[in-house]
Protein backbone atom coordinates (compact mmCIF):
# COMPACT_ATOMS: atom_id res chain seq x y z
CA UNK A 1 0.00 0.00 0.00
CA UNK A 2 0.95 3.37 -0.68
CA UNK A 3 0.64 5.98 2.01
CA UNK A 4 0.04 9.78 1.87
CA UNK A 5 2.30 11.84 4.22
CA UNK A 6 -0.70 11.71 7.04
CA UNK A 7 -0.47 7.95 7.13
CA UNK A 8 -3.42 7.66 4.64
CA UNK A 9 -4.06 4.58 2.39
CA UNK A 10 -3.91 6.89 -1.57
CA UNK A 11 -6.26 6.04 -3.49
CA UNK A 12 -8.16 7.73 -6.89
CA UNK A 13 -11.40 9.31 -6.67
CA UNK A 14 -12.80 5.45 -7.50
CA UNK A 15 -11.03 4.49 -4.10
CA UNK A 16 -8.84 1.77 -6.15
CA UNK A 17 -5.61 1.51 -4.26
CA UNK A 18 -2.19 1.60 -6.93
CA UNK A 19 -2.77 -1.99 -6.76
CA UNK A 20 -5.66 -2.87 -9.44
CA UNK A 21 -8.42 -4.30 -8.10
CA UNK A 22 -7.82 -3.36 -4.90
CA UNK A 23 -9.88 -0.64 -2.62
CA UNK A 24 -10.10 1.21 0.54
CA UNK A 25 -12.47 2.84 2.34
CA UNK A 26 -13.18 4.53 5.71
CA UNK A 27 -10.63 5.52 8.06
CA UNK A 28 -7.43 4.41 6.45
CA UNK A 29 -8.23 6.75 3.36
CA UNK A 30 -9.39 9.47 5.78
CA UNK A 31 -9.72 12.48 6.22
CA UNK A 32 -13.08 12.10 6.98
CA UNK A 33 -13.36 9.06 9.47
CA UNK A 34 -16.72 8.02 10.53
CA UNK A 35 -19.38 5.48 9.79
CA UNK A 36 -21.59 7.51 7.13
CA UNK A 37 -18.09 8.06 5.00
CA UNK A 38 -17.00 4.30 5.29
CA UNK A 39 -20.69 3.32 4.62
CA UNK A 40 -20.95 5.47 1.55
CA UNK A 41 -17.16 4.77 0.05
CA UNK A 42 -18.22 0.90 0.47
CA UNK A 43 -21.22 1.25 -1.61
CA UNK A 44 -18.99 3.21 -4.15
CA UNK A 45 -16.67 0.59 -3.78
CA UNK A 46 -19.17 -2.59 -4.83
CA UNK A 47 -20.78 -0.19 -7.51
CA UNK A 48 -17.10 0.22 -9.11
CA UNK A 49 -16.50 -3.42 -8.88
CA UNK A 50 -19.20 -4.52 -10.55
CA UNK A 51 -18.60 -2.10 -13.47
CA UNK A 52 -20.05 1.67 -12.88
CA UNK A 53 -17.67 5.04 -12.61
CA UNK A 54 -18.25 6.28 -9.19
CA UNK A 55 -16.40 8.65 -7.66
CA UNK A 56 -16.13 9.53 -3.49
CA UNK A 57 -17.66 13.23 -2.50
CA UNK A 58 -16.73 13.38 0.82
CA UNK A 59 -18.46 16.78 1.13
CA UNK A 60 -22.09 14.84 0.25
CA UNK A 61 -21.74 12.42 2.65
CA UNK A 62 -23.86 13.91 5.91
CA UNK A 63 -21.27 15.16 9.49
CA UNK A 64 -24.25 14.41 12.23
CA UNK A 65 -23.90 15.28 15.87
CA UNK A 66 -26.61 13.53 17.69
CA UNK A 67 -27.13 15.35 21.16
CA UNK A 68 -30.06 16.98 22.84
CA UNK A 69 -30.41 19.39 19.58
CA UNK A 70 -29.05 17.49 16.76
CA UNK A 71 -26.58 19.00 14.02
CA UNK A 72 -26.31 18.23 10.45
CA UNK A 73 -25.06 19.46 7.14
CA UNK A 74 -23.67 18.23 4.11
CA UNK A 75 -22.01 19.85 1.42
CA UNK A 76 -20.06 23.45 1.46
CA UNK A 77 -20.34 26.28 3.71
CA UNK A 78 -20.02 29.70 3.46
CA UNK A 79 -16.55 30.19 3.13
CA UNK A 80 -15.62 27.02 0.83
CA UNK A 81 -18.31 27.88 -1.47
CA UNK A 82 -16.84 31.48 -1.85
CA UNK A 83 -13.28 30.05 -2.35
CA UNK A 84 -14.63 27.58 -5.14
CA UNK A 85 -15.67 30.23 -7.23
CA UNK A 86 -19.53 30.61 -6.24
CA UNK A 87 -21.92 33.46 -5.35
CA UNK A 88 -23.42 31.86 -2.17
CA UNK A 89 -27.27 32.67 -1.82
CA UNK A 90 -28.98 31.43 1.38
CA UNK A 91 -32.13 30.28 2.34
CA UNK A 92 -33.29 30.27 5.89
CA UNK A 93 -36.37 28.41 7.42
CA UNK A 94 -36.78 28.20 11.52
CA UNK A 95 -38.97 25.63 12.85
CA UNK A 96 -40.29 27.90 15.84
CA UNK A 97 -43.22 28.49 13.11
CA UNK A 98 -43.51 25.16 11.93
CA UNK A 99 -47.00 23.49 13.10
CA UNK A 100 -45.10 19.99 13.81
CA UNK A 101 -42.27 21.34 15.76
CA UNK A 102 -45.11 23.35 17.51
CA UNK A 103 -47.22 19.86 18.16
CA UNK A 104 -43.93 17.82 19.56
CA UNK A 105 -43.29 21.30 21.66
CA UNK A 106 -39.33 21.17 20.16
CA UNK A 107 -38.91 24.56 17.69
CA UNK A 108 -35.25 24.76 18.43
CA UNK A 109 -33.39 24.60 15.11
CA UNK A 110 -33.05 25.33 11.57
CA UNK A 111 -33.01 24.30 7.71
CA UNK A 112 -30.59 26.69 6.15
CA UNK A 113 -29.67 26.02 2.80
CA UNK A 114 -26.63 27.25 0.20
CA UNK A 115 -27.21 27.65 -3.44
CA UNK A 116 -25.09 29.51 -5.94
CA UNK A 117 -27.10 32.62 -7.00
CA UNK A 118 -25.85 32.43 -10.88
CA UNK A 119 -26.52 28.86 -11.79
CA UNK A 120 -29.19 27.75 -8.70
CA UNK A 121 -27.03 24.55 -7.91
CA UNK A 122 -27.48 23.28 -4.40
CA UNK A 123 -23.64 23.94 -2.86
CA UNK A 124 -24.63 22.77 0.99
CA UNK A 125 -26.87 23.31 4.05
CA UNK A 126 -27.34 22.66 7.40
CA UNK A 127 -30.48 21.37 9.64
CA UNK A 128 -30.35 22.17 13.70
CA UNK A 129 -33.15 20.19 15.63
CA UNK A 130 -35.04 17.43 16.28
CA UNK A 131 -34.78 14.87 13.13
CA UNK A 132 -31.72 16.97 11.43
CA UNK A 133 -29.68 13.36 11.06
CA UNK A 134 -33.14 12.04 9.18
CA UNK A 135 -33.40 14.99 7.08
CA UNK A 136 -30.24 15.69 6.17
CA UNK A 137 -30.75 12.89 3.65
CA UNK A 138 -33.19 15.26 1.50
CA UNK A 139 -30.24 17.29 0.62
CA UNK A 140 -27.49 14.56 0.47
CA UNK A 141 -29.57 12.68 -2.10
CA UNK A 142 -27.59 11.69 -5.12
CA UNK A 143 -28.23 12.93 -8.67
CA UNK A 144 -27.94 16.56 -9.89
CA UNK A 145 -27.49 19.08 -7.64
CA UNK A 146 -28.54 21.84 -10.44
CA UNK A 147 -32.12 20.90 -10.27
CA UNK A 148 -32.42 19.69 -6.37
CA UNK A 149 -33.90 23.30 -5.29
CA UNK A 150 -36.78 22.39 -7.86
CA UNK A 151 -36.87 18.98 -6.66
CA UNK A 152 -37.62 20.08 -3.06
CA UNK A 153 -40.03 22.71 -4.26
CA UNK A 154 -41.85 20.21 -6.40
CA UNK A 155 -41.98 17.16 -3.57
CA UNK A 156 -45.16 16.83 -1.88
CA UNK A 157 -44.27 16.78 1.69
CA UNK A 158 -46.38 15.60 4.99
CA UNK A 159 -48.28 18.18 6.83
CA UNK A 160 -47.33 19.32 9.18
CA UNK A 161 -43.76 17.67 8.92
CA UNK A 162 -40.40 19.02 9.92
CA UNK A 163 -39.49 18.22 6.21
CA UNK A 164 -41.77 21.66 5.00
CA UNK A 165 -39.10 23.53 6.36
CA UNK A 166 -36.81 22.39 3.48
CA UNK A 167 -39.57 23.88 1.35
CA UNK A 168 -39.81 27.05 3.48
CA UNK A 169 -36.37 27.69 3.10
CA UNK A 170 -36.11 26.72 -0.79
CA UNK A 171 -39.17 29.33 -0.94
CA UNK A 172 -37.07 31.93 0.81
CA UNK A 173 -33.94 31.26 -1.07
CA UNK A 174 -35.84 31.79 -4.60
CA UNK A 175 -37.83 34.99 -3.25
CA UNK A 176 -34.62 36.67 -1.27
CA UNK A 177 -32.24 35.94 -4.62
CA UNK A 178 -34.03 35.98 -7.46
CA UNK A 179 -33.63 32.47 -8.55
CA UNK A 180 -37.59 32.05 -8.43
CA UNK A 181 -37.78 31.45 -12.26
CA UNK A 182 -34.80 28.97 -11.87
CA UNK A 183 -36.99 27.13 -8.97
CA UNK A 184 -40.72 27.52 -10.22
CA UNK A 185 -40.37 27.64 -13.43
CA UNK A 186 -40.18 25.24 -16.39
């Protein structure tokens, strides 16, 4: 095996080692080192090995912190979105208005989601609160990332469900930027 100067196992973006046929995932390929990476670089892994292209996205795979008010986000923030070239646009929804956080009597939190305001594409976001490692998922969905803000605005969702607040804050990101054409329209 070939190492990286952290200790890390190199490997391309299919996670094939320099040895052909051979992969790693998780940990030893690091940097990120928890469960949902080594789960999702061993389903790249099996996909690549029985023929498809895959490639590991580290930054789509969801960070959780599971405590009394759970933390989520996938994707880029803020700052690496500005450094990669994009206009960040943000969309904010709170769920001390939403009628289901309301009924369970838990409104801490947040859906806050990043978009690039020139092309619409879905760059990252962040949910705070009860269920954020459950919906987290909604935005780390595979597929094209270009059309996922009229994806979420096209879904129909429970009511009331936490999951409305990814519409709220889609909503909020097309009115606030301007990208409502680019979300609602065809």
């Amino acid at each position: 095996m070939v190492l990286d100067e952290k200790g890390f196992v190199q490997t391309d973006e299919t996670l094939q080692t320099a040895e052909p046929g051979i992969y790693a995932i998780g940990d030893v390929v690091g940097p990120y080192m928890n469960a949902n990476q080594a789960l999702a670089d061993a389903t790249i892994v099996i996909d690549n090995i029985l023929g498809a292209e895959r490639q590991r996205e580290p930054l789509w795979v969801p960070e959780l912190v599971y405590s009394a008010v759970e933390l989520a986000r996938v994707g880029m923030d803020d700052e690496q979105a500005e450094d990669a070239g994009f206009e960040p646009a943000v969309g904010f929804a709170a769920f001390e208005t939403s009628p289901r956080a309301l009924g369970q009597d838990d409104t801490r939190g947040f859906v806050r989601l990043l978009a690039d305001m020139d092309s619409g594409e879905v760059l990252g976001g962040e949910i705070v609160g009860h269920e954020a490692g459950e919906l987290i998922a909604l935005l780390a969905q595979g597929g094209d990332r270009d059309s996922l803000l009229r994806r979420i605005a096209q879904a129909p969702v429970n009511h009331p469900s936490r999951a409305e607040e990814l519409l709220n804050a889609t909503e909020t990101l097309a009115a606030r930027w301007g990208l409502g054409e680019f979300v609602f329209g065809d």
